[in-house]
PDB file of N, CA and C in Angstrom:
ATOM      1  N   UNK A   1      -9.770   8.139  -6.618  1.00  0.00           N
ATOM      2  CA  UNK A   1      -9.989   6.703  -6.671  1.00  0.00           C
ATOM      3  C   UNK A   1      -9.927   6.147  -5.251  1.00  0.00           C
ATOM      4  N   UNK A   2     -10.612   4.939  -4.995  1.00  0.00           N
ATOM      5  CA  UNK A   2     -11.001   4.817  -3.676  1.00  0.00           C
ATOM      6  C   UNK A   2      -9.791   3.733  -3.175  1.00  0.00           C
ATOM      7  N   UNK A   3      -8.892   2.958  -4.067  1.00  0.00           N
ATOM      8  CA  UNK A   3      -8.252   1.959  -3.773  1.00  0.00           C
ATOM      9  C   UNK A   3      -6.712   3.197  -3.597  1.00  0.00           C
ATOM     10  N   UNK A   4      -5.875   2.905  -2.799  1.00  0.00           N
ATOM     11  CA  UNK A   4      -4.798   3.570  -2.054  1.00  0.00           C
ATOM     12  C   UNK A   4      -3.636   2.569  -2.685  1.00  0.00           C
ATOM     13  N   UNK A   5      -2.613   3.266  -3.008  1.00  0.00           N
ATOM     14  CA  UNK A   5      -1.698   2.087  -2.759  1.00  0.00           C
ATOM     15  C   UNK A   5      -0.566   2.501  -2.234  1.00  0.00           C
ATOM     16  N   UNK A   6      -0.569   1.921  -1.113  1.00  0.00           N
ATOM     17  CA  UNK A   6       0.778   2.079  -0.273  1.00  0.00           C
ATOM     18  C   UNK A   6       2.415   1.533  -0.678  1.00  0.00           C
ATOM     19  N   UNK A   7       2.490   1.198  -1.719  1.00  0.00           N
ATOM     20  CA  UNK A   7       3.987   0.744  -1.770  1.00  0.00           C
ATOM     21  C   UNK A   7       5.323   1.161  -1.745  1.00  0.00           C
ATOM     22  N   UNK A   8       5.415   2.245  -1.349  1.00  0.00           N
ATOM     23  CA  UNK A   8       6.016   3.068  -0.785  1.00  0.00           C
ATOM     24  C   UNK A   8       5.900   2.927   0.776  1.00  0.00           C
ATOM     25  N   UNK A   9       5.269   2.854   1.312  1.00  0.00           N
ATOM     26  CA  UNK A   9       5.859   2.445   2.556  1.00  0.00           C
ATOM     27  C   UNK A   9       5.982   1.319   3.004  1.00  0.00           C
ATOM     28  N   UNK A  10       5.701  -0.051   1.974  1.00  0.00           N
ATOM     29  CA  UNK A  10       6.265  -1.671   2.417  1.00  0.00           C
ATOM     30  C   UNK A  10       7.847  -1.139   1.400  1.00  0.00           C
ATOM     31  N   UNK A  11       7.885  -0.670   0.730  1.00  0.00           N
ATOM     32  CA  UNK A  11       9.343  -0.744   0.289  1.00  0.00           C
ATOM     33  C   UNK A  11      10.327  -0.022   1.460  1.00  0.00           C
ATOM     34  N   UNK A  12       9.645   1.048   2.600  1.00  0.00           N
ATOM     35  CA  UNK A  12      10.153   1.625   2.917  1.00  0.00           C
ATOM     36  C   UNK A  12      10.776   0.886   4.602  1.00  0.00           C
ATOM     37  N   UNK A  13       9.851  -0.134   4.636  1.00  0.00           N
ATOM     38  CA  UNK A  13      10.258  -0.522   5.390  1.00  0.00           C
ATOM     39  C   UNK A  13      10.758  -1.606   5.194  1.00  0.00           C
ATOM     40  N   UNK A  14      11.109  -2.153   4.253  1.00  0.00           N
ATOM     41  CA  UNK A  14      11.699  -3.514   3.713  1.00  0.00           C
ATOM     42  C   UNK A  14      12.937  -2.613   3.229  1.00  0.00           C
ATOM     43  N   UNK A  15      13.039  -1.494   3.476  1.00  0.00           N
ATOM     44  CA  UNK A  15      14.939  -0.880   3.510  1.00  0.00           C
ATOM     45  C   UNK A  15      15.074  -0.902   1.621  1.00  0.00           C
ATOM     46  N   UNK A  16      14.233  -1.273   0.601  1.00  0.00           N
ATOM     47  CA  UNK A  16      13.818  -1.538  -0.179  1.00  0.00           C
ATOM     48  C   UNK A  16      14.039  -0.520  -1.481  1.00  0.00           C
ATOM     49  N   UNK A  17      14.733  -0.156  -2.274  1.00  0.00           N
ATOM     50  CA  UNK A  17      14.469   1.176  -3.376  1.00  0.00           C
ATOM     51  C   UNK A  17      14.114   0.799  -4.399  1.00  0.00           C
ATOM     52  N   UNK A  18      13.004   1.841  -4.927  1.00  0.00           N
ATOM     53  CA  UNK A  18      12.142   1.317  -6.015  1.00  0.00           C
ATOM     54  C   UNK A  18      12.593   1.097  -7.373  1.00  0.00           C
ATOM     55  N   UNK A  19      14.144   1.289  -7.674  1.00  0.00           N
ATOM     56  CA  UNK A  19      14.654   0.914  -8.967  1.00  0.00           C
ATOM     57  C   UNK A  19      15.255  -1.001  -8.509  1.00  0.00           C
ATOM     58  N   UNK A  20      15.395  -1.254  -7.296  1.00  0.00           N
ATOM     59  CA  UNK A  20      16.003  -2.599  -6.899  1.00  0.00           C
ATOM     60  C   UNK A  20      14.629  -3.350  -7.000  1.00  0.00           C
ATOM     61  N   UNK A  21      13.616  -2.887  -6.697  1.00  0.00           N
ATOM     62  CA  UNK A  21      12.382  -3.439  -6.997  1.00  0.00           C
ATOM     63  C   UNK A  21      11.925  -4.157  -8.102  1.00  0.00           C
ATOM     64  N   UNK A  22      11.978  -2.800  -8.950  1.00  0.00           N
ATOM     65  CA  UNK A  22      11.559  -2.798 -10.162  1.00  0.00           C
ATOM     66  C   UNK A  22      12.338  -4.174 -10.825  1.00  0.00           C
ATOM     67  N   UNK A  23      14.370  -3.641 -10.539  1.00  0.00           N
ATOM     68  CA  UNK A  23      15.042  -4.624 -11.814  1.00  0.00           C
ATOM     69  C   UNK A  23      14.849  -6.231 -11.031  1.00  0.00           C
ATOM     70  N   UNK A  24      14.030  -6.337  -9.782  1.00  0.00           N
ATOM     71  CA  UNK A  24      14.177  -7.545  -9.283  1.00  0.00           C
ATOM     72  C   UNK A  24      13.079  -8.306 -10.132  1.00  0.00           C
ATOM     73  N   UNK A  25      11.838  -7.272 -10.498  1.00  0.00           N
ATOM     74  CA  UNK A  25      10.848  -7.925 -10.934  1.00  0.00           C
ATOM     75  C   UNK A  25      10.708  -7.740 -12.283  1.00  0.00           C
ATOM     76  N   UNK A  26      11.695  -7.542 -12.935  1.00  0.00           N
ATOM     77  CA  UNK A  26      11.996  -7.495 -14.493  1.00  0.00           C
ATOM     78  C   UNK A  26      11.133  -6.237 -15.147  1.00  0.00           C
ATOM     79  N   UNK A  27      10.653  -5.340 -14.502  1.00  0.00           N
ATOM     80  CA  UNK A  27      10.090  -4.484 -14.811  1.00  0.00           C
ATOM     81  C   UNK A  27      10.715  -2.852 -15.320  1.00  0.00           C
ATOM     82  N   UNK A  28      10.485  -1.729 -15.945  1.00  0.00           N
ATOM     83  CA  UNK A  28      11.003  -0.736 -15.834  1.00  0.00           C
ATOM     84  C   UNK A  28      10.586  -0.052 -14.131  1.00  0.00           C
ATOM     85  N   UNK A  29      11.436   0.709 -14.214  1.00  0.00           N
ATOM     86  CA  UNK A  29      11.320   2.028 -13.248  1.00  0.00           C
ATOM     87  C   UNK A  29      10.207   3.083 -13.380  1.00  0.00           C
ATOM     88  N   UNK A  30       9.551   3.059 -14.571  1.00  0.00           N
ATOM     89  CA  UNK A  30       8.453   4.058 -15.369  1.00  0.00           C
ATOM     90  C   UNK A  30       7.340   3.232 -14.924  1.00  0.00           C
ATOM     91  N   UNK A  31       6.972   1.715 -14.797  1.00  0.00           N
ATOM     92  CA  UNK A  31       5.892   0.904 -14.645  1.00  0.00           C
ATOM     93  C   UNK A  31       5.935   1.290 -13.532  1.00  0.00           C
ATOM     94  N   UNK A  32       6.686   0.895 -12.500  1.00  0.00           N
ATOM     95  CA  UNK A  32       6.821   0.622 -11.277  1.00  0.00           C
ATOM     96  C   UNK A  32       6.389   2.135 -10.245  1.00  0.00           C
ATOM     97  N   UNK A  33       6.909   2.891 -11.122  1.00  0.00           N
ATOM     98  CA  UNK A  33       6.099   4.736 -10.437  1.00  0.00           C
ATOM     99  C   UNK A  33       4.859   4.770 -10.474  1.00  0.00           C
ATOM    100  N   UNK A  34       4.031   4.213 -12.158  1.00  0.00           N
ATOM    101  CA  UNK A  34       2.995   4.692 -12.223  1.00  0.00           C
ATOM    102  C   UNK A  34       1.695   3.353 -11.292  1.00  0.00           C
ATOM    103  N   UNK A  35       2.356   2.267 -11.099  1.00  0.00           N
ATOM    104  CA  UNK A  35       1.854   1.868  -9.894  1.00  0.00           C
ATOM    105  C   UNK A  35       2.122   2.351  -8.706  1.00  0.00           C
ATOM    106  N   UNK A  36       3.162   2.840  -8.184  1.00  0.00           N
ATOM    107  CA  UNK A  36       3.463   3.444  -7.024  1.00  0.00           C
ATOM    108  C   UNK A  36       2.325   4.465  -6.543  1.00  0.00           C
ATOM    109  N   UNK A  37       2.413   5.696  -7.894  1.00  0.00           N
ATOM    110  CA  UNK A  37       1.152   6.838  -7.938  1.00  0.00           C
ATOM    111  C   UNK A  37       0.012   6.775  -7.759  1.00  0.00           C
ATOM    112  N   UNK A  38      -0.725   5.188  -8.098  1.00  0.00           N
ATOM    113  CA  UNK A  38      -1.763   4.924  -7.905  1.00  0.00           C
ATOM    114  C   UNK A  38      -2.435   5.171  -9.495  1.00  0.00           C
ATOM    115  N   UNK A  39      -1.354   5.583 -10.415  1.00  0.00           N
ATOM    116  CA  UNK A  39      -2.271   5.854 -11.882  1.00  0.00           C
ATOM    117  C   UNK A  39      -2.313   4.919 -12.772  1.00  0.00           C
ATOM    118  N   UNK A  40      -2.140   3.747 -12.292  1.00  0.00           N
ATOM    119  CA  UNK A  40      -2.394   2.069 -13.169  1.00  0.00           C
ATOM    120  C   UNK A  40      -3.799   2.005 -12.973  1.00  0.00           C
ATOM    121  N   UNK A  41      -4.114   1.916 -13.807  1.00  0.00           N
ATOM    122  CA  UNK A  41      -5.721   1.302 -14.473  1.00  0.00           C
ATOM    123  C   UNK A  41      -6.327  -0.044 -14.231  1.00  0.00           C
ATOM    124  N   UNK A  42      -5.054  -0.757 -14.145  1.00  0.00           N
ATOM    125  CA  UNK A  42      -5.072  -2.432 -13.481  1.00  0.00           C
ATOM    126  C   UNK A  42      -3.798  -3.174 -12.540  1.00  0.00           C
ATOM    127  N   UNK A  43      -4.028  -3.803 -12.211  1.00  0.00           N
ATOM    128  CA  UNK A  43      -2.728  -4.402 -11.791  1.00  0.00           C
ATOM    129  C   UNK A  43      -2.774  -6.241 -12.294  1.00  0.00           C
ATOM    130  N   UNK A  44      -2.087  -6.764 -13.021  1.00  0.00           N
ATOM    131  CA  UNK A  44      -2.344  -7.874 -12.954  1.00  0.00           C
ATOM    132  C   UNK A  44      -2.082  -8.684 -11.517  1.00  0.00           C
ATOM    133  N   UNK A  45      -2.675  -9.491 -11.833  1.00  0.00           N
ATOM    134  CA  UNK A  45      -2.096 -10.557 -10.042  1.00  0.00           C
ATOM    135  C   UNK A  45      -0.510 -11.405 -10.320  1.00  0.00           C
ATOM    136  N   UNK A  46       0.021 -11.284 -11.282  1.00  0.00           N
ATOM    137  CA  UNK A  46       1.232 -11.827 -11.893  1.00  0.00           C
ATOM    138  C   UNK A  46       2.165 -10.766 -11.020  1.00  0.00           C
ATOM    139  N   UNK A  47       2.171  -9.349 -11.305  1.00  0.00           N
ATOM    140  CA  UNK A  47       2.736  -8.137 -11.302  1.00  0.00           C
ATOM    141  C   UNK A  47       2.386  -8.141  -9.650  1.00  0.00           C
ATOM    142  N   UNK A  48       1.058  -8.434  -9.014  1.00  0.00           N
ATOM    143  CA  UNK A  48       0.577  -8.343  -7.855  1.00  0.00           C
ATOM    144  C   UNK A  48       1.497  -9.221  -7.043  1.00  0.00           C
ATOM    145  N   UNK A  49       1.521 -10.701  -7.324  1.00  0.00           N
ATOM    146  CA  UNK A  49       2.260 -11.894  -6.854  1.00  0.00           C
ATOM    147  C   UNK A  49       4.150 -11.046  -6.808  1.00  0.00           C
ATOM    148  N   UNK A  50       4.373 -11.410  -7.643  1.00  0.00           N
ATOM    149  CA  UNK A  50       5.863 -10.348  -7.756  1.00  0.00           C
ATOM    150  C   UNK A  50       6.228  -9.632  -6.508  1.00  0.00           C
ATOM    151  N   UNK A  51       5.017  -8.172  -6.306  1.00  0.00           N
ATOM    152  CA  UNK A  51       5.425  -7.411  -5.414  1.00  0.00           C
ATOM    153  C   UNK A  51       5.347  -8.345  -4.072  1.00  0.00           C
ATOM    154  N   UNK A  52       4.284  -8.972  -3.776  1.00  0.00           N
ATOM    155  CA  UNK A  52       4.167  -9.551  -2.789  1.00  0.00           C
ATOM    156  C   UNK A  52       5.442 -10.726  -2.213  1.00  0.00           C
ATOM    157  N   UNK A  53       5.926 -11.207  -3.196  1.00  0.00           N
ATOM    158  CA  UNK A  53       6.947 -12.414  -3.080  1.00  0.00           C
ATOM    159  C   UNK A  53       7.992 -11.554  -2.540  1.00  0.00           C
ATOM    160  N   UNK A  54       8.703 -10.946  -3.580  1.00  0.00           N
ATOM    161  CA  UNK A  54       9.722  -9.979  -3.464  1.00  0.00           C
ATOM    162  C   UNK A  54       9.824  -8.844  -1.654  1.00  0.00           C
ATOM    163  N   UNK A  55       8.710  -8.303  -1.705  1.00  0.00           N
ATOM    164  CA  UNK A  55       8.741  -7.522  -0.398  1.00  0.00           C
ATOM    165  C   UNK A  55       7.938  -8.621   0.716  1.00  0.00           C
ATOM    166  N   UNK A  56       7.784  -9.842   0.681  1.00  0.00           N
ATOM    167  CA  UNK A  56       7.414 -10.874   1.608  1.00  0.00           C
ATOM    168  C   UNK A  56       6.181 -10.139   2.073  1.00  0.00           C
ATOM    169  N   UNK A  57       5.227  -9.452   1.598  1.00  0.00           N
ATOM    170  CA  UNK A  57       4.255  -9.361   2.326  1.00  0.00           C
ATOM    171  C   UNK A  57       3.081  -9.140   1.373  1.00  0.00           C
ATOM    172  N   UNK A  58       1.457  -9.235   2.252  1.00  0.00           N
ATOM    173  CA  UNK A  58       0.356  -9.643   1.723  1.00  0.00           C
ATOM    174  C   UNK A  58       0.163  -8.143   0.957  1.00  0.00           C
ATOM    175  N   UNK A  59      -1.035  -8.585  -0.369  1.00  0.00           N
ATOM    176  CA  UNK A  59      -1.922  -7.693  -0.898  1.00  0.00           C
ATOM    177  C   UNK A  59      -2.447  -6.399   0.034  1.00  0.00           C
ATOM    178  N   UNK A  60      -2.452  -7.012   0.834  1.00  0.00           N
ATOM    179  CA  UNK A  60      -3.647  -5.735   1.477  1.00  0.00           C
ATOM    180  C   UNK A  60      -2.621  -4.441   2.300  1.00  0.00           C
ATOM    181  N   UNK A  61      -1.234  -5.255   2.192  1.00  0.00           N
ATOM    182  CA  UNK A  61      -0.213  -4.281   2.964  1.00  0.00           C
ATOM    183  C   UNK A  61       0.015  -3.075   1.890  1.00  0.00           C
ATOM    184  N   UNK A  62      -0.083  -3.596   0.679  1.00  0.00           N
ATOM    185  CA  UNK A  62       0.251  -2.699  -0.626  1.00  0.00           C
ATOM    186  C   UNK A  62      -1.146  -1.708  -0.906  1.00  0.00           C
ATOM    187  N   UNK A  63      -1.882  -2.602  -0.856  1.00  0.00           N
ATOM    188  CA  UNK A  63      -3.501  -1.831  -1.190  1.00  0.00           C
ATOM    189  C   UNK A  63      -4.127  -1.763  -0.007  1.00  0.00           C
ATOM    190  N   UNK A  64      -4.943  -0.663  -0.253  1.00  0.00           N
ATOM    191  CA  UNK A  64      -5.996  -0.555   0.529  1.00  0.00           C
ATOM    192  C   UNK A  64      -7.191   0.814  -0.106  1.00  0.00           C
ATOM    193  N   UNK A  65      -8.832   0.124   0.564  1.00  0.00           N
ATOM    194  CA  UNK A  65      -9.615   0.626  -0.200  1.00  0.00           C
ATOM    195  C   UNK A  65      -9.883   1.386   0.868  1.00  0.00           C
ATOM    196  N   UNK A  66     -10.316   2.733   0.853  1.00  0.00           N
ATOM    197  CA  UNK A  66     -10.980   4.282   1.293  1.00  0.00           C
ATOM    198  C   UNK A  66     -12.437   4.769   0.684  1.00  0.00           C
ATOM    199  N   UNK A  67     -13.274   4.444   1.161  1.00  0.00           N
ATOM    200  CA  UNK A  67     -14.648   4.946   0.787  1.00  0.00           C
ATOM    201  C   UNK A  67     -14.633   6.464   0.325  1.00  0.00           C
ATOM    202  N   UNK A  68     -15.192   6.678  -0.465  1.00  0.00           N
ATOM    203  CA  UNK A  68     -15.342   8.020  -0.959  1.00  0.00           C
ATOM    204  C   UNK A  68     -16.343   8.626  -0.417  1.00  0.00           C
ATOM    205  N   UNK A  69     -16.344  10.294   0.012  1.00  0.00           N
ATOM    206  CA  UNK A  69     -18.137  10.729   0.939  1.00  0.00           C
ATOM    207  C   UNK A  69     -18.423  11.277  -0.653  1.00  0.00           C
TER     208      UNK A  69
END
């Protein structure tokens, strides 16, 4: 898949662990991996807004798109 998601390294530098994440954003620990992995199918912008508020930083720090050859 061509979209990347880095959240693992804004958590990593926001000193950040992904279960403090998760219970900040009322979410499980199981959601929060399989976005981490990149194997979410969608992301809402609710869930999107969240990460962004919470780790103070933009969309594009979390995502990013990679052209496929």
């Amino acid at each position: 898949m061509p979209i990347i998601i880095n959240l693992d390294v804004m958590l990593a530098k926001r000193k950040m662990r992904s279960n403090e994440l998760a219970e900040r954003m009322g979410i499980t620990t199981a959601n929060l991996s399989i976005l981490k992995t990149g194997k979410a199918k969608a992301v809402r912008f609710s869930t999107l807004e969240a990460i962004c508020e919470i780790l103070e930083c933009q969309p594009g720090d979390i995502m990013e798109f990679v052209k496929e050859e």
